[in-house]
Protein backbone atom coordinates (compact mmCIF):
# COMPACT_ATOMS: atom_id res chain seq x y z
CA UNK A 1 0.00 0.00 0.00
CA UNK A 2 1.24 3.47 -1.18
CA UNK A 3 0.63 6.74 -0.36
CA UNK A 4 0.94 9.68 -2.79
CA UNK A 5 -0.57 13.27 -3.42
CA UNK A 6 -3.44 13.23 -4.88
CA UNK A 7 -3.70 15.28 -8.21
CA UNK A 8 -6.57 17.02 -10.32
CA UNK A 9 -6.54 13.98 -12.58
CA UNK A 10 -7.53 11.83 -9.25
CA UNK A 11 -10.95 14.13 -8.32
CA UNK A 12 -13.25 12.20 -10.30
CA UNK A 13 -12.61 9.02 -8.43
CA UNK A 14 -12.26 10.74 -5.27
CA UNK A 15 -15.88 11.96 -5.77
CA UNK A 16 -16.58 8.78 -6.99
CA UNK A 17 -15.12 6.84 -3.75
CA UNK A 18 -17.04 10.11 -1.74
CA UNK A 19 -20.52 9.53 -3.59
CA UNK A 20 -20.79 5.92 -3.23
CA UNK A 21 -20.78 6.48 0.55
CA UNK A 22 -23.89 9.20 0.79
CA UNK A 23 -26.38 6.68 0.54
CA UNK A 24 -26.07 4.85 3.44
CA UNK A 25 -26.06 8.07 5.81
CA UNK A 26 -23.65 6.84 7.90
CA UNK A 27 -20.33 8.88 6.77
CA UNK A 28 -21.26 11.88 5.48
CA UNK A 29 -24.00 15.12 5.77
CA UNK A 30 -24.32 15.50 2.30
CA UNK A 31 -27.91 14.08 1.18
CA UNK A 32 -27.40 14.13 -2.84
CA UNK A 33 -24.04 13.06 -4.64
CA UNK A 34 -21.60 15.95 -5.41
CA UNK A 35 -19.96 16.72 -8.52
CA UNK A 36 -16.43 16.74 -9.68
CA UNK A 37 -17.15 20.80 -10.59
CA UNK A 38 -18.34 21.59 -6.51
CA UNK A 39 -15.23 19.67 -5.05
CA UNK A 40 -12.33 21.44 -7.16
CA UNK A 41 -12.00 24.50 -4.42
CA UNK A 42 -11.61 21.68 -1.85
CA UNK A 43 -9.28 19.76 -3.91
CA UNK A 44 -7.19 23.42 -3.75
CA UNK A 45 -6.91 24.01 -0.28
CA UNK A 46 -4.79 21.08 0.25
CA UNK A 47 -1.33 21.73 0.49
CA UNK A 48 0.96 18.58 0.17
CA UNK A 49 3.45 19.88 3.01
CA UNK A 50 0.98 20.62 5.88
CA UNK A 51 -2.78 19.59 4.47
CA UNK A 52 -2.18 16.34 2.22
CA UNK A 53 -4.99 14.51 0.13
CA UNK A 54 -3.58 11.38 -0.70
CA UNK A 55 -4.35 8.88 -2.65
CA UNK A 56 -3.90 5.60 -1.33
CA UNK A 57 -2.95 2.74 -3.76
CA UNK A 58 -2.57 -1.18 -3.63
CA UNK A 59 0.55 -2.67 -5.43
CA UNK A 60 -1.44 -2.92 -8.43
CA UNK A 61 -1.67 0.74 -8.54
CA UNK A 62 -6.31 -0.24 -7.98
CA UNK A 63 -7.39 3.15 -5.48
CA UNK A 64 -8.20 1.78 -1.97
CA UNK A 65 -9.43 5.01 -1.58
CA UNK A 66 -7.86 8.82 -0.48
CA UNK A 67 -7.01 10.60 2.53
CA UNK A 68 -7.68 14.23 4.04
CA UNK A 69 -6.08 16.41 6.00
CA UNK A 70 -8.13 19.90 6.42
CA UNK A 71 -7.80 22.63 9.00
CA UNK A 72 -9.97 23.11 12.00
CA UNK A 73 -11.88 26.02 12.16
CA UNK A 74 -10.21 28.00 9.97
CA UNK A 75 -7.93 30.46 12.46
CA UNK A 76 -4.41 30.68 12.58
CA UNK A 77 -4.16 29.98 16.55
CA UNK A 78 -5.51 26.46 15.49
CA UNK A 79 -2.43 26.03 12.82
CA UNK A 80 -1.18 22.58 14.48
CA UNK A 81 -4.87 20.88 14.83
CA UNK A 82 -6.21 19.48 11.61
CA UNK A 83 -9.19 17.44 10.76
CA UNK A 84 -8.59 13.53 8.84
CA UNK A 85 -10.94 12.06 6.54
CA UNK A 86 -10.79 8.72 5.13
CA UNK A 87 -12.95 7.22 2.25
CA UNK A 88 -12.32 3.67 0.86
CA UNK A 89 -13.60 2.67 -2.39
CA UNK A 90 -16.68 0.32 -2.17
CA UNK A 91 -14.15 -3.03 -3.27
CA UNK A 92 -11.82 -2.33 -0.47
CA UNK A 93 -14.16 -1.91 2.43
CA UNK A 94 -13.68 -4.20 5.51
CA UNK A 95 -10.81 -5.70 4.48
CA UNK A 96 -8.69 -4.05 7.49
CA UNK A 97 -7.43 -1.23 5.03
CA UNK A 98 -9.36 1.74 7.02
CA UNK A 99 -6.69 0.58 9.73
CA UNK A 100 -3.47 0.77 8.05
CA UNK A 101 -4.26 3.91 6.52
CA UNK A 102 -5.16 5.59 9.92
CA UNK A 103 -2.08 3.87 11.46
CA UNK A 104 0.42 5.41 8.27
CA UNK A 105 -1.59 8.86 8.54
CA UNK A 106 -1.11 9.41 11.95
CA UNK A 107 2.77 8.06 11.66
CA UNK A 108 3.09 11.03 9.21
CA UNK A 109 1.26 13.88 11.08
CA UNK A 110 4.43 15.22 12.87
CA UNK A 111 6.36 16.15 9.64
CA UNK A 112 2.81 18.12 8.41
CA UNK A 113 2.96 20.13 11.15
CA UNK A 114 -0.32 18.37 13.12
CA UNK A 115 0.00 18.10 17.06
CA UNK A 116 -3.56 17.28 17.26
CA UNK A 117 -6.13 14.94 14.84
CA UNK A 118 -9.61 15.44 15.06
CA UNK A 119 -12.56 12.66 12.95
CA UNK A 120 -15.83 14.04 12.74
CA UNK A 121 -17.77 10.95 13.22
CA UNK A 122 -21.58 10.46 13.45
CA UNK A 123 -22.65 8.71 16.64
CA UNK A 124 -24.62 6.15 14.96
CA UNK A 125 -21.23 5.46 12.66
CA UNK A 126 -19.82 2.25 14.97
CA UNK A 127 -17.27 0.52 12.94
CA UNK A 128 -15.55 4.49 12.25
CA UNK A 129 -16.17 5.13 15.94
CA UNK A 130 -13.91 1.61 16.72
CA UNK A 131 -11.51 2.40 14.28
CA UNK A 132 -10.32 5.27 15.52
CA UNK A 133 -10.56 4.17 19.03
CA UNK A 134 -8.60 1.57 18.35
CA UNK A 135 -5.72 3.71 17.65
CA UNK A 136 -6.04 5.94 20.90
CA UNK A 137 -8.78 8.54 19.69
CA UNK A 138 -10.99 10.33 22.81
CA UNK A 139 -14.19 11.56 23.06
CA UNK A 140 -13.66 15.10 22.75
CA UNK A 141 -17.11 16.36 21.97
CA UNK A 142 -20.50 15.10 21.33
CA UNK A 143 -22.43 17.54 19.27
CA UNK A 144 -26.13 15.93 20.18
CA UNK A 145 -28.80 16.04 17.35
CA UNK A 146 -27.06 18.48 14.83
CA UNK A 147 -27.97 16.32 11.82
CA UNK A 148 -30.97 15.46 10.15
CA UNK A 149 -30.93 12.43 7.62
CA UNK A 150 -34.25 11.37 5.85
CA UNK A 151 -35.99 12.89 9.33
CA UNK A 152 -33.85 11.54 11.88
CA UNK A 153 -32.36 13.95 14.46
CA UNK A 154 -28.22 12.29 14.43
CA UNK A 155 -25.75 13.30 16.99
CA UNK A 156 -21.87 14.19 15.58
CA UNK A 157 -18.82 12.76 17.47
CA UNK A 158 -15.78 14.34 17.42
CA UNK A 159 -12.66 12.38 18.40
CA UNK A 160 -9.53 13.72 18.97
CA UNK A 161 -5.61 12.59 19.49
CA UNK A 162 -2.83 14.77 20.67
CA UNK A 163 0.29 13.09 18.13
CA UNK A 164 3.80 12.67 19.83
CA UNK A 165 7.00 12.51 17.86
């Protein structure tokens, strides 16, 4: 399994990877697929020395699926906390991939810069919720009923890590 930076080429099957999850309202707040077009300033704020989107690849060179790192709240006092995303394509799924990349990640967080992770992570979400707990990820806030999906109040968990060297 390989890591690299993702590039322009990459957002369709990013969105792709990203879209095939909405569905199931379990990962994400968006209700309708998104398009290439609406994700291109997000593609742009990454920055492959501090906020990487990676694109994580089996020897093969198949897409497991891609990586985010974003910041948190947008203010410069919050410079060394960033938020992680993780997608994996629909044929990779449960196949013990989410952990390696969250393992590898968080290995690589001190040379971006990131003394603290954050996953925003829907309470009802339990095999994300173990993941990350797995690897030492604390309750850090519960934001109760903030969501609504198909007419159900969901609560958003945020966990959070402070990463040693």
């Amino acid at each position: 399994m390989t890591f690299r930076d993702a590039t322009l080429d990459d957002l369709p099957k990013i969105v792709e990877i990203y879209n095939s999850t909405v569905a199931s309202r379990l990962v994400t707040a968006d209700l309708e697929p998104v398009s290439v077009e609406s994700k291109i300033d997000w593609f742009n704020e990454h920055h492959p020395a501090t906020r990487p989107l990676w694109i994580v690849e089996d020897a093969q060179k198949n897409t497991i699926g891609w990586v985010s790192f974003q910041d948190f709240y947008g203010r410069p006092a919050y410079h060394k906390t960033a938020e992680i995303s993780i997608y994996i394509d629909e044929n990779f799924r449960g196949k013990g991939y989410g952990q390696q990349i969250l393992k590898l990640s968080k290995e690589k967080c001190p040379s971006l810069g990131i003394e603290n992770l954050l996953a925003f992570i829907f309470a009802h979400n339990l095999p994300s919720l173990t993941l990350f707990e797995k690897f030492g990820f604390e309750l850090w806030a519960n934001l109760k009923n903030i969501a609504e999906l198909d007419g159900e109040k969901q609560s958003l968990i945020i966990l959070g890590k402070t990463i040693k060297d």
